[in-house]
PDB file of N, CA and C in Angstrom:
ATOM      1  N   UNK A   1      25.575  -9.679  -5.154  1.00  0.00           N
ATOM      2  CA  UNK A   1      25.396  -8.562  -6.050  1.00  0.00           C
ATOM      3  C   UNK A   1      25.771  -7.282  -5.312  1.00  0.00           C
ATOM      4  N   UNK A   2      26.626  -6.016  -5.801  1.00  0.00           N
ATOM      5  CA  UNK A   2      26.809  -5.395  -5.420  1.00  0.00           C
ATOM      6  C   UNK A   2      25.904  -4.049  -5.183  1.00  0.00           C
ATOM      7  N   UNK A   3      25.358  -3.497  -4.000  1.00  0.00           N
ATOM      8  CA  UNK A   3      24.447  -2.463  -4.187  1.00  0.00           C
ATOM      9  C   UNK A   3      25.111  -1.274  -3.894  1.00  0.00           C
ATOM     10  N   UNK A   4      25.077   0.086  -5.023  1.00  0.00           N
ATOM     11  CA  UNK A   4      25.980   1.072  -4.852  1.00  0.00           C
ATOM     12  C   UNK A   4      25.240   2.026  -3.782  1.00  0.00           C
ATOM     13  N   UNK A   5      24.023   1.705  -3.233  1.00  0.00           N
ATOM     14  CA  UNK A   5      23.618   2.129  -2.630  1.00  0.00           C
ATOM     15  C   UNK A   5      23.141   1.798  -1.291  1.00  0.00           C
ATOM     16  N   UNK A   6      23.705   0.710  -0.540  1.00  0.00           N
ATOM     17  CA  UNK A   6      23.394  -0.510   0.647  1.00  0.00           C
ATOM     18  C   UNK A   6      23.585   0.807   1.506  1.00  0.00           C
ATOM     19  N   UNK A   7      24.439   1.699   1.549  1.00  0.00           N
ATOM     20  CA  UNK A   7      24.587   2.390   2.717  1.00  0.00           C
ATOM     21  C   UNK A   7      24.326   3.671   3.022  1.00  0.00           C
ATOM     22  N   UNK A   8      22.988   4.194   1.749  1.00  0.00           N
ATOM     23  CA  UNK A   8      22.564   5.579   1.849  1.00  0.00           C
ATOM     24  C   UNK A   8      21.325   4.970   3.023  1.00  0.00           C
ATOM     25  N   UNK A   9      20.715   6.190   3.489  1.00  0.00           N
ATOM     26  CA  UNK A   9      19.591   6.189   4.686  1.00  0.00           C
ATOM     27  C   UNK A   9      18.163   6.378   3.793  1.00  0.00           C
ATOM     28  N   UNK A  10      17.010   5.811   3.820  1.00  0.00           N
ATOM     29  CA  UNK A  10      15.872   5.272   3.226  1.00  0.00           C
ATOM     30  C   UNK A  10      15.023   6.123   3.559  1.00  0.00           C
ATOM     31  N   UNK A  11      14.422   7.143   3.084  1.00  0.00           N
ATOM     32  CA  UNK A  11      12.975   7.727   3.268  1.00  0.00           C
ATOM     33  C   UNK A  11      11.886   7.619   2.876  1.00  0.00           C
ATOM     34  N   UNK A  12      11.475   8.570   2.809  1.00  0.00           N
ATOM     35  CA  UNK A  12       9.958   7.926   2.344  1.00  0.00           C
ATOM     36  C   UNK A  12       9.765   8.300   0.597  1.00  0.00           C
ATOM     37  N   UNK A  13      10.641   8.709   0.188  1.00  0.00           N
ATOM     38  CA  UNK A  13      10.432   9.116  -1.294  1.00  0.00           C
ATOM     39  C   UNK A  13      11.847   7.849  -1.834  1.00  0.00           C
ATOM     40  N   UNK A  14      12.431   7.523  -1.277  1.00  0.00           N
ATOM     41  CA  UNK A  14      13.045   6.573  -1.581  1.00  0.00           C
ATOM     42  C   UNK A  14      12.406   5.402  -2.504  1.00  0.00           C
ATOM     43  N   UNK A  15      12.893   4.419  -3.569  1.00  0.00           N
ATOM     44  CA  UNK A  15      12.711   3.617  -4.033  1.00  0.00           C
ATOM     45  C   UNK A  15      12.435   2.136  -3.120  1.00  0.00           C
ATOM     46  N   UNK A  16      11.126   1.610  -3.388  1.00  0.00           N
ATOM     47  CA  UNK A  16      10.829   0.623  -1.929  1.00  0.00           C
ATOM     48  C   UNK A  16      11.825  -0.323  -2.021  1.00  0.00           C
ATOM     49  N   UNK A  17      12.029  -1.237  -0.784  1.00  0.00           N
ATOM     50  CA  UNK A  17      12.898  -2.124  -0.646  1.00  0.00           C
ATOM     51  C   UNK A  17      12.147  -3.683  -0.747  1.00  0.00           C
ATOM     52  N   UNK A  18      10.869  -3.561  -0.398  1.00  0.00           N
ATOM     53  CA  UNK A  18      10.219  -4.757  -0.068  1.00  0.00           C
ATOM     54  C   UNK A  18       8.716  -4.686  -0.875  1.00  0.00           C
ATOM     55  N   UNK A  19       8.236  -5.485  -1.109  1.00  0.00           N
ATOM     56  CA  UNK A  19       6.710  -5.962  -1.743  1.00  0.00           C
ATOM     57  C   UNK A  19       5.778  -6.688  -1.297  1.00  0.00           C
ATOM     58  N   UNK A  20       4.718  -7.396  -0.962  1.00  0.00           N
ATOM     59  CA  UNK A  20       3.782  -8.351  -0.864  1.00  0.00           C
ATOM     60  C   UNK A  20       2.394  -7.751  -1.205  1.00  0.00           C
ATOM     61  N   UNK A  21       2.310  -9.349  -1.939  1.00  0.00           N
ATOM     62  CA  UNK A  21       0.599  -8.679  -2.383  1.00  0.00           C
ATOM     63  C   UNK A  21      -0.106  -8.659  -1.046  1.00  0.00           C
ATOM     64  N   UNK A  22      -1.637  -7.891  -1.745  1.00  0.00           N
ATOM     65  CA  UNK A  22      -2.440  -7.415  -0.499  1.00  0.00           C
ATOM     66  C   UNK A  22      -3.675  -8.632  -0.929  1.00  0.00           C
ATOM     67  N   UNK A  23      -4.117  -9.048   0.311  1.00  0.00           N
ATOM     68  CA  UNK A  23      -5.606  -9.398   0.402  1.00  0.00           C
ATOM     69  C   UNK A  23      -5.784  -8.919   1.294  1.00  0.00           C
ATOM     70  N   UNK A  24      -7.035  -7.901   0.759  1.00  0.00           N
ATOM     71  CA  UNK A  24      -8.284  -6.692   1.757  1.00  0.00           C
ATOM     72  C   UNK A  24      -8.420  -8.244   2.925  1.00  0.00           C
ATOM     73  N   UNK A  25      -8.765  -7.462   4.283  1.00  0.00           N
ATOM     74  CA  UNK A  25      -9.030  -7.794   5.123  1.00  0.00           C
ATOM     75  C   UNK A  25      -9.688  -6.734   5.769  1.00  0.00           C
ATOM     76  N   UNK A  26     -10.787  -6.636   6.808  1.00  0.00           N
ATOM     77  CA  UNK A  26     -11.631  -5.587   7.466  1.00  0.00           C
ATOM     78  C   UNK A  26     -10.991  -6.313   9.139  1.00  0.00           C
ATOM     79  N   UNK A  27     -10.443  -7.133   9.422  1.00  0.00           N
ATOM     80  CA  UNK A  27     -10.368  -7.574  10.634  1.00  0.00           C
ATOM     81  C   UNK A  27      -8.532  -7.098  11.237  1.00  0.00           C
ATOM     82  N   UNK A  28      -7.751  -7.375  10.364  1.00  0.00           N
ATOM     83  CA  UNK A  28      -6.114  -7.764  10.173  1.00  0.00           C
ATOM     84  C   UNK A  28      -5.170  -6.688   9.420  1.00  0.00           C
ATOM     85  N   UNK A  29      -4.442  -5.960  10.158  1.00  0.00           N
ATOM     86  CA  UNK A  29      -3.745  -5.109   9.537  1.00  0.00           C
ATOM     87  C   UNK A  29      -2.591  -5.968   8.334  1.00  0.00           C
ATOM     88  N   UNK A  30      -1.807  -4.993   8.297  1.00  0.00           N
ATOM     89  CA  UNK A  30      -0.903  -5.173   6.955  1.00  0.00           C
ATOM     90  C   UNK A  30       0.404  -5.609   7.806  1.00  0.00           C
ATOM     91  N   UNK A  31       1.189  -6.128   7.536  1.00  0.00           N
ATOM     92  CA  UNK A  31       2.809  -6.387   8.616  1.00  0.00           C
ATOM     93  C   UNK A  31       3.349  -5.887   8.519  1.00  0.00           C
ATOM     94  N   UNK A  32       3.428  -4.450   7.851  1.00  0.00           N
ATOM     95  CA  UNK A  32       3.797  -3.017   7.490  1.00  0.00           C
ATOM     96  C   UNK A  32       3.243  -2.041   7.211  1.00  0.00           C
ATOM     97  N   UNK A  33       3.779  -1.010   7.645  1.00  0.00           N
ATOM     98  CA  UNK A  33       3.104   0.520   7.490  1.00  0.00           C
ATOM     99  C   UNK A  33       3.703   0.486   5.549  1.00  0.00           C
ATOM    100  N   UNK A  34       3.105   1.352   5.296  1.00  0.00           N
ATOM    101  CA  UNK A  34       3.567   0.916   3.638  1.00  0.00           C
ATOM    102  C   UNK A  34       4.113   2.434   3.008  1.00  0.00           C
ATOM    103  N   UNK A  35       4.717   2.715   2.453  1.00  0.00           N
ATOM    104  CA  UNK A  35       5.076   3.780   1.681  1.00  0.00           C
ATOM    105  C   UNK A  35       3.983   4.198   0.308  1.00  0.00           C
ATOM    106  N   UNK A  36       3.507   2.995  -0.179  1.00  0.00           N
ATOM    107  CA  UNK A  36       2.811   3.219  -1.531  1.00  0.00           C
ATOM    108  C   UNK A  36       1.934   1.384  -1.518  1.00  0.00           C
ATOM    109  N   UNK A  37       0.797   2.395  -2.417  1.00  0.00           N
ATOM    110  CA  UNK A  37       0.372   0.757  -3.042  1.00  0.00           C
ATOM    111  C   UNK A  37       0.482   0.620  -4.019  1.00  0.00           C
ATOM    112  N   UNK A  38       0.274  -0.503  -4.866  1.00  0.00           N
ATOM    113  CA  UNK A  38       0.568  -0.611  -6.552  1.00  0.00           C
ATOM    114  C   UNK A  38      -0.990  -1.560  -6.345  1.00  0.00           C
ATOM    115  N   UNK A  39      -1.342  -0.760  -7.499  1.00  0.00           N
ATOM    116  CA  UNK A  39      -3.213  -1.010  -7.885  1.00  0.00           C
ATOM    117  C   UNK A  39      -3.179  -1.637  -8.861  1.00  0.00           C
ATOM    118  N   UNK A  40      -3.504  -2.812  -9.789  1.00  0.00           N
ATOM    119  CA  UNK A  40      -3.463  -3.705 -10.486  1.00  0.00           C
ATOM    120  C   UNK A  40      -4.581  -3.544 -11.297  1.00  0.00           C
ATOM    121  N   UNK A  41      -5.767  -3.387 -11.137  1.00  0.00           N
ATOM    122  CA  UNK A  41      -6.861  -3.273 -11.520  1.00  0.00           C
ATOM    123  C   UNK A  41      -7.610  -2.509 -10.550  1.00  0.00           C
ATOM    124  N   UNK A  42      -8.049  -1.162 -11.125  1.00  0.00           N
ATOM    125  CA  UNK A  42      -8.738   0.048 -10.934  1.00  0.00           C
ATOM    126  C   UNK A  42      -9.978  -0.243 -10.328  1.00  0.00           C
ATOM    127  N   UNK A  43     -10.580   0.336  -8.989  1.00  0.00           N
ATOM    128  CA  UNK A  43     -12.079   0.052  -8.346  1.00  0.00           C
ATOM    129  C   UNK A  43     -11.844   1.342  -7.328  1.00  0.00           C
ATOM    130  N   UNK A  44     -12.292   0.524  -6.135  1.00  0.00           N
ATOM    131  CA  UNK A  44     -12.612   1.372  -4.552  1.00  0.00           C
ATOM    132  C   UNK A  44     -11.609   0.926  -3.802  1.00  0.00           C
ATOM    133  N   UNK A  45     -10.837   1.581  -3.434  1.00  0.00           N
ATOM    134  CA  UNK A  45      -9.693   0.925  -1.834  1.00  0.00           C
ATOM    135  C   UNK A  45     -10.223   1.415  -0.838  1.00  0.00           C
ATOM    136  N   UNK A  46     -10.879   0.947  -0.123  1.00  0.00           N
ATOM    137  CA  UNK A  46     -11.289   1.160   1.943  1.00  0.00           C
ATOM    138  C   UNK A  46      -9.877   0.853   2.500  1.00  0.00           C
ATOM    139  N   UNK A  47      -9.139   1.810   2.794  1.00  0.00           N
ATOM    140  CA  UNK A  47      -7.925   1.650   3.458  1.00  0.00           C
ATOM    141  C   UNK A  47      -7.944   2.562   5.423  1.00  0.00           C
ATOM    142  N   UNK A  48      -7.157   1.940   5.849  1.00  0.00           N
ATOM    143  CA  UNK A  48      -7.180   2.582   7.091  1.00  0.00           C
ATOM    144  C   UNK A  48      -5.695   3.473   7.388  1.00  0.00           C
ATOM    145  N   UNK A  49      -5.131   4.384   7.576  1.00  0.00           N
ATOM    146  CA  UNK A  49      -4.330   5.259   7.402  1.00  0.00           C
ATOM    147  C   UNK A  49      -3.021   4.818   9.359  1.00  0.00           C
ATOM    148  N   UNK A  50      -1.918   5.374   8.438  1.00  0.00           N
ATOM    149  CA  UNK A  50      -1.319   5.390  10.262  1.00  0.00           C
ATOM    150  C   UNK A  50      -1.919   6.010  10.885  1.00  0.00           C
ATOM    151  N   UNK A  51      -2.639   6.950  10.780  1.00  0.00           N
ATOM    152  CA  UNK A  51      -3.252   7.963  11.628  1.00  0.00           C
ATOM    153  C   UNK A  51      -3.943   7.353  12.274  1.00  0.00           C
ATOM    154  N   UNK A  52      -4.795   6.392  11.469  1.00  0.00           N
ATOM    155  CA  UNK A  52      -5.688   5.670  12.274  1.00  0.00           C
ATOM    156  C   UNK A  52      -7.295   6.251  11.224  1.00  0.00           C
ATOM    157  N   UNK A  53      -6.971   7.274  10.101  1.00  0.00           N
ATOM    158  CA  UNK A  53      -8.369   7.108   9.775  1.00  0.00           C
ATOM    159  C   UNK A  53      -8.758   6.551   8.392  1.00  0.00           C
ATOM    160  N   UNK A  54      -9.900   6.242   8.390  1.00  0.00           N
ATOM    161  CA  UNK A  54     -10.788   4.989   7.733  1.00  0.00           C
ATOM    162  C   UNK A  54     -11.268   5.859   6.312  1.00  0.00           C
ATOM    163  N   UNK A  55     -10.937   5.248   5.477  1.00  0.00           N
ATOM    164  CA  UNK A  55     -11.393   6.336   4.127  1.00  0.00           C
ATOM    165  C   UNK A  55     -11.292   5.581   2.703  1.00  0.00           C
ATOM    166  N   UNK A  56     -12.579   5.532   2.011  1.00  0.00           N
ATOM    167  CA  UNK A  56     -12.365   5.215   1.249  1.00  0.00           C
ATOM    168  C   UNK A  56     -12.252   5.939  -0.359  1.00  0.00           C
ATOM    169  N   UNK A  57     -11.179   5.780  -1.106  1.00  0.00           N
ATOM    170  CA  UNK A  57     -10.519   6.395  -2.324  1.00  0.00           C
ATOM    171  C   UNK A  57     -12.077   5.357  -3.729  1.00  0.00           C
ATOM    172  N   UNK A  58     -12.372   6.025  -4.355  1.00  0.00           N
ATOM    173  CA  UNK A  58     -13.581   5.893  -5.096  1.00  0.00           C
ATOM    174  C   UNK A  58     -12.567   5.587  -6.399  1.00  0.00           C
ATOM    175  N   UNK A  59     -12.669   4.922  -6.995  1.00  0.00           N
ATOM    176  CA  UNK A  59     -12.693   4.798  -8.421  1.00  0.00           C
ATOM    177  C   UNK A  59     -11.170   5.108  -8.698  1.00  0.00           C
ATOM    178  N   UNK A  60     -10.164   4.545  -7.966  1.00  0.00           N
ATOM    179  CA  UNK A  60      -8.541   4.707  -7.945  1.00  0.00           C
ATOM    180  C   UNK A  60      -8.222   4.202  -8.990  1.00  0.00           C
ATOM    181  N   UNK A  61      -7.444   4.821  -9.980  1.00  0.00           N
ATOM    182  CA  UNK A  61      -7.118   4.366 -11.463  1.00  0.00           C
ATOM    183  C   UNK A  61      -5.837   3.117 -11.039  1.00  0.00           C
ATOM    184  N   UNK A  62      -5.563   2.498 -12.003  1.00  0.00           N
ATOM    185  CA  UNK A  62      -4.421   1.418 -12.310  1.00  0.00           C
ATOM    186  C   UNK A  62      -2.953   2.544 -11.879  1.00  0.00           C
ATOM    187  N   UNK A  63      -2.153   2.255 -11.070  1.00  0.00           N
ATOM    188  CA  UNK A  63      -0.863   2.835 -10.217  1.00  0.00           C
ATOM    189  C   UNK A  63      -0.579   2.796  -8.999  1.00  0.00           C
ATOM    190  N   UNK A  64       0.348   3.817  -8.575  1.00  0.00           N
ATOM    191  CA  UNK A  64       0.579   3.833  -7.195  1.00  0.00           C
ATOM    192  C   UNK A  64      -0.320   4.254  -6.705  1.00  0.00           C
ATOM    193  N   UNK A  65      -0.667   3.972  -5.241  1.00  0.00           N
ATOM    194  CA  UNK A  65      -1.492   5.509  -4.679  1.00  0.00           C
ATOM    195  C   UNK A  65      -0.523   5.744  -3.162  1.00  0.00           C
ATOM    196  N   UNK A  66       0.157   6.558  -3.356  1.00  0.00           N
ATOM    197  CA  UNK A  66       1.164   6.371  -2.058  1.00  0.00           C
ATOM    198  C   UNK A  66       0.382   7.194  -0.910  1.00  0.00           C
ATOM    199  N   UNK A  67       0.889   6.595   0.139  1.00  0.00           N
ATOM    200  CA  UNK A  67       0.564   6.368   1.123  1.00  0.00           C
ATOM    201  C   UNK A  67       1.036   5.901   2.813  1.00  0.00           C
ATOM    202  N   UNK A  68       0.410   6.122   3.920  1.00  0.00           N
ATOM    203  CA  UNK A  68       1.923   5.281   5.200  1.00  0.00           C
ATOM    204  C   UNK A  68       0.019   4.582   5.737  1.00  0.00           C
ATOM    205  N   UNK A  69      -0.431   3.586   4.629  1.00  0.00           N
ATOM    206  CA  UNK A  69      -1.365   2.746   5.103  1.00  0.00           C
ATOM    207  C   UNK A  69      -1.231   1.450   6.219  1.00  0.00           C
ATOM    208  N   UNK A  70      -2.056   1.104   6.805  1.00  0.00           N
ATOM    209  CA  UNK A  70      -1.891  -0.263   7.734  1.00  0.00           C
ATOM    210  C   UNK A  70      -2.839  -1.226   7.849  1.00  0.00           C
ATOM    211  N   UNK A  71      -4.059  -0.412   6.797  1.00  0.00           N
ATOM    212  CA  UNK A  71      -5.060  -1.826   6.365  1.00  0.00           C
ATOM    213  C   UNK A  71      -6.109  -1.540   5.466  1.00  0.00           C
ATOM    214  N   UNK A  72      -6.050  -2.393   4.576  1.00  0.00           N
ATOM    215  CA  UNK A  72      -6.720  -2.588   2.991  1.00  0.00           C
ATOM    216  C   UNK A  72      -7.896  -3.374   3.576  1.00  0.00           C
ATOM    217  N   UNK A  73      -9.474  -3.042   3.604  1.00  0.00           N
ATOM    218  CA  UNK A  73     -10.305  -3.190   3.856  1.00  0.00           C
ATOM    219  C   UNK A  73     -11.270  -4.133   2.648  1.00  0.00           C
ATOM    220  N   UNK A  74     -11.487  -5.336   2.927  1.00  0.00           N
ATOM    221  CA  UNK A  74     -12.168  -6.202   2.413  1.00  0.00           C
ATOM    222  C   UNK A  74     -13.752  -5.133   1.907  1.00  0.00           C
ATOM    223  N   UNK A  75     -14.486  -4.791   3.051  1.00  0.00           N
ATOM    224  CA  UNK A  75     -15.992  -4.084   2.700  1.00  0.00           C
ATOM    225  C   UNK A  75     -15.354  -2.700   2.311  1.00  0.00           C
ATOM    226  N   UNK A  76     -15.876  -2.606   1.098  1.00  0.00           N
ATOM    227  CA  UNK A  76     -15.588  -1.465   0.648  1.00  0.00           C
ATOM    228  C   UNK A  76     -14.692  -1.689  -0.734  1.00  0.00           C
ATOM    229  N   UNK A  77     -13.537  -2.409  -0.886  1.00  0.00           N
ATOM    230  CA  UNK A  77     -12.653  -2.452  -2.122  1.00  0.00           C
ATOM    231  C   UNK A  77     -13.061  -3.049  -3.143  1.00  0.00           C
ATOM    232  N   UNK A  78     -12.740  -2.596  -3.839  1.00  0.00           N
ATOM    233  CA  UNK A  78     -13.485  -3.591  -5.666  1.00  0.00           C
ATOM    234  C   UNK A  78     -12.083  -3.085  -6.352  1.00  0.00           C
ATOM    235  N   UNK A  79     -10.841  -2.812  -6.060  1.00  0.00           N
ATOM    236  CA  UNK A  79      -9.717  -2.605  -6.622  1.00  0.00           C
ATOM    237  C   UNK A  79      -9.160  -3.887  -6.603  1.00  0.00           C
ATOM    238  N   UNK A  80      -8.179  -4.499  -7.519  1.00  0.00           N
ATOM    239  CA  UNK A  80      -7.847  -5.964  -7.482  1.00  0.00           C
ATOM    240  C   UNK A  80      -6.270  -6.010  -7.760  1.00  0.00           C
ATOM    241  N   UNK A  81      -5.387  -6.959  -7.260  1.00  0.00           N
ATOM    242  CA  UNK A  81      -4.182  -7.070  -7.739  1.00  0.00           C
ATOM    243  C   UNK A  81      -3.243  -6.343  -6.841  1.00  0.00           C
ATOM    244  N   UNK A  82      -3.651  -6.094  -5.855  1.00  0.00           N
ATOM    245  CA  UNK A  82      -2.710  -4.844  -5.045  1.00  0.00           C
ATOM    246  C   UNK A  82      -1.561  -5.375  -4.161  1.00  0.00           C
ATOM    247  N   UNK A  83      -0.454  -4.358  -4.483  1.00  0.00           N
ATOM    248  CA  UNK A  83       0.421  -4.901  -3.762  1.00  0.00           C
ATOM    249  C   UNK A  83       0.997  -3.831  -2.968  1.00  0.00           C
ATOM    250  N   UNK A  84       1.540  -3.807  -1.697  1.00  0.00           N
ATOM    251  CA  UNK A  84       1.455  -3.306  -0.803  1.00  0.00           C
ATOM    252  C   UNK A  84       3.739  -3.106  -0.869  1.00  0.00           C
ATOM    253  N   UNK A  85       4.171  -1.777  -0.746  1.00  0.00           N
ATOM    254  CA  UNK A  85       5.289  -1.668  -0.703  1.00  0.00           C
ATOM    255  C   UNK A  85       5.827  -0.992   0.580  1.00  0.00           C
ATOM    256  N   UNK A  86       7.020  -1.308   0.771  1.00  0.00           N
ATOM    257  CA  UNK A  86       7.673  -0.312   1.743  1.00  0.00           C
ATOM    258  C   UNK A  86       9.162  -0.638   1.451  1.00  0.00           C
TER     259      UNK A  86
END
């Protein structure tokens, strides 16, 4: 398939290239820093940031919530369906 775009340079507002769903983990990062998440069903995300800090988003509606995350936290999330982009 031809991509008219294989050879522009990728930022962070760019359209993602890659997907995998998330299962929260409190122990195990993500195998990517992520650009955005896609929220499936609306709760709490305990996420841990590149920065390195720990925060949890209360009552995150159904969408993106973008982001340069590196771990979706089991204690703490009641958000469901999430998939993790970059």
């Amino acid at each position: 398939m031809k991509d008219n775009f294989a050879n522009q340079v990728a930022s962070l507002t760019s359209p993602f290239y890659h997907a995998d769903p998330v299962v929260p983990n409190d122990g195990i990062d993500l195998p990517y820093v992520t650009r955005s998440l896609y929220v499936g069903v609306a709760g709490d995300i305990r996420i841990t940031t590149a920065g390195g800090t720990i925060v949890t988003f209360r009552n995150h509606p159904v969408g993106y919530m973008p982001g340069r995350i590196t771990r979706v936290h089991a204690t703490g999330t009641t958000a469901a369906d999430i998939v993790a982009v970059w």
